[in-house]
Protein backbone atom coordinates (compact mmCIF):
# COMPACT_ATOMS: atom_id res chain seq x y z
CA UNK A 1 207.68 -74.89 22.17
CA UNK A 2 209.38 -76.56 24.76
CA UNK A 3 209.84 -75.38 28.55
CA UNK A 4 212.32 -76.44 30.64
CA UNK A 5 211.51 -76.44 34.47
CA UNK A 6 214.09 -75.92 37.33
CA UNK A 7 212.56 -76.41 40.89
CA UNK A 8 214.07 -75.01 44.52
CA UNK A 9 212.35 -75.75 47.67
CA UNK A 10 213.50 -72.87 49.83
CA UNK A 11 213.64 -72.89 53.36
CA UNK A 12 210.36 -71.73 54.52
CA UNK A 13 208.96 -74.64 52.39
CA UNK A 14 208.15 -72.63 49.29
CA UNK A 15 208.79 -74.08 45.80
CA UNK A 16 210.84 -71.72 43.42
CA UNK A 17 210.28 -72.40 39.52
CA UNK A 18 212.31 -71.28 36.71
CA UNK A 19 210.88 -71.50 33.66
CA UNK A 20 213.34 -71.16 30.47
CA UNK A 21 213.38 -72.26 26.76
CA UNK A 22 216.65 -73.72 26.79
CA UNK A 23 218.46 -76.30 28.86
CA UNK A 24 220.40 -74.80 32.00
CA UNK A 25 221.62 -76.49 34.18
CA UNK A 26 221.87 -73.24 36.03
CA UNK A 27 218.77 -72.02 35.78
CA UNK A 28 218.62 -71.60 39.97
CA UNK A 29 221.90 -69.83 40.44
CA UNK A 30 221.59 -67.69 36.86
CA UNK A 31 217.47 -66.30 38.25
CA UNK A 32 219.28 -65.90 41.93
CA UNK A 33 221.95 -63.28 40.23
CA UNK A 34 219.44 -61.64 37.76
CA UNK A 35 217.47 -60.99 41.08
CA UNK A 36 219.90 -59.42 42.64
CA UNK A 37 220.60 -57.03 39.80
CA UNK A 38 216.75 -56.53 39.60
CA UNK A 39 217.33 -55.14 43.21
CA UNK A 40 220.37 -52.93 42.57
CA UNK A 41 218.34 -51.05 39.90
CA UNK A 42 214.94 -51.01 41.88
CA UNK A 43 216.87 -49.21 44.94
CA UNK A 44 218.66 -46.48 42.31
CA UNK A 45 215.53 -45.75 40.79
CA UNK A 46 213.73 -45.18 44.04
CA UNK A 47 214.08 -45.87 48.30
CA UNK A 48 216.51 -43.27 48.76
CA UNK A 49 218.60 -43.33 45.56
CA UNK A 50 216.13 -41.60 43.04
CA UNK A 51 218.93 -41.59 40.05
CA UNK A 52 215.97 -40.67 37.54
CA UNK A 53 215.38 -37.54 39.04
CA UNK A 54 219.42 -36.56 38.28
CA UNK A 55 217.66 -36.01 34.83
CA UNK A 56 221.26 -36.54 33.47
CA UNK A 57 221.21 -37.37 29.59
CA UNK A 58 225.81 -37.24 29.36
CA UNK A 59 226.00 -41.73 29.09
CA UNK A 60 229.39 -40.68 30.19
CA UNK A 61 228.12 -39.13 33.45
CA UNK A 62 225.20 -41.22 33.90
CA UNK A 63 228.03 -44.56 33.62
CA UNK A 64 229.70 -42.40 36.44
CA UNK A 65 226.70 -41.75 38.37
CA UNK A 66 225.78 -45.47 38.46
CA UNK A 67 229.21 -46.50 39.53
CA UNK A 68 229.12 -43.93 42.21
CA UNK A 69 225.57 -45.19 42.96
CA UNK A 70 225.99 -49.06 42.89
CA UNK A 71 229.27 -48.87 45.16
CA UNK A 72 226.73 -46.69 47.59
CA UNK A 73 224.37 -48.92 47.39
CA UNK A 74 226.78 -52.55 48.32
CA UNK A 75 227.93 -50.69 51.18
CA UNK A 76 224.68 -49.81 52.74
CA UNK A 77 223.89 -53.75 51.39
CA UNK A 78 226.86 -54.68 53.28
CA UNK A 79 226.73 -52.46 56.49
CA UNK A 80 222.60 -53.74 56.96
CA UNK A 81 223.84 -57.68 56.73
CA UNK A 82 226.85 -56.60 59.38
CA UNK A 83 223.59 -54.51 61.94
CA UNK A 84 221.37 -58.01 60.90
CA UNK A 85 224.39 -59.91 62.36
CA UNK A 86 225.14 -57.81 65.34
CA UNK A 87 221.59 -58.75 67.01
């Protein structure tokens, strides 16, 4: 099998490896935005959000929900990046 291996030194000096089995020449950038979306769904599950204790089953209320939920959650994203700034 082969493994191809993308490095980032980040700024506290750390190395960042991606690992795939196929080329990408994006490896870096495509990890950076899965991350994020890791994040989005690790604050709706829990800190604050909870959406699995809605206990809604309806997809079409649930794709609501989610909306409702991920819009919440770039503003709070957005208004703690504006407090981070103001100090």
């Amino acid at each position: 099998m082969k493994l191809y291996i993308s490095a980032l030194q980040l700024e506290n000096g750390e190395l960042l490896l991606v690992v795939s089995p196929q080329f990408n020449a994006n490896a870096i950038q495509d990890y950076a935005l899965r991350w994020e979306i890791e994040t989005l769904f690790s604050c709706l599950k829990g800190r604050g959000f909870n959406l699995e204790n809605t206990r809604l089953t309806d997809p079409r209320r649930v794709k609501k929900l989610i909306a409702v939920l991920a819009i919440s959650f770039c503003w709070c994203y957005l208004t703690g990046e504006w407090q981070h700034d103001q100090k």
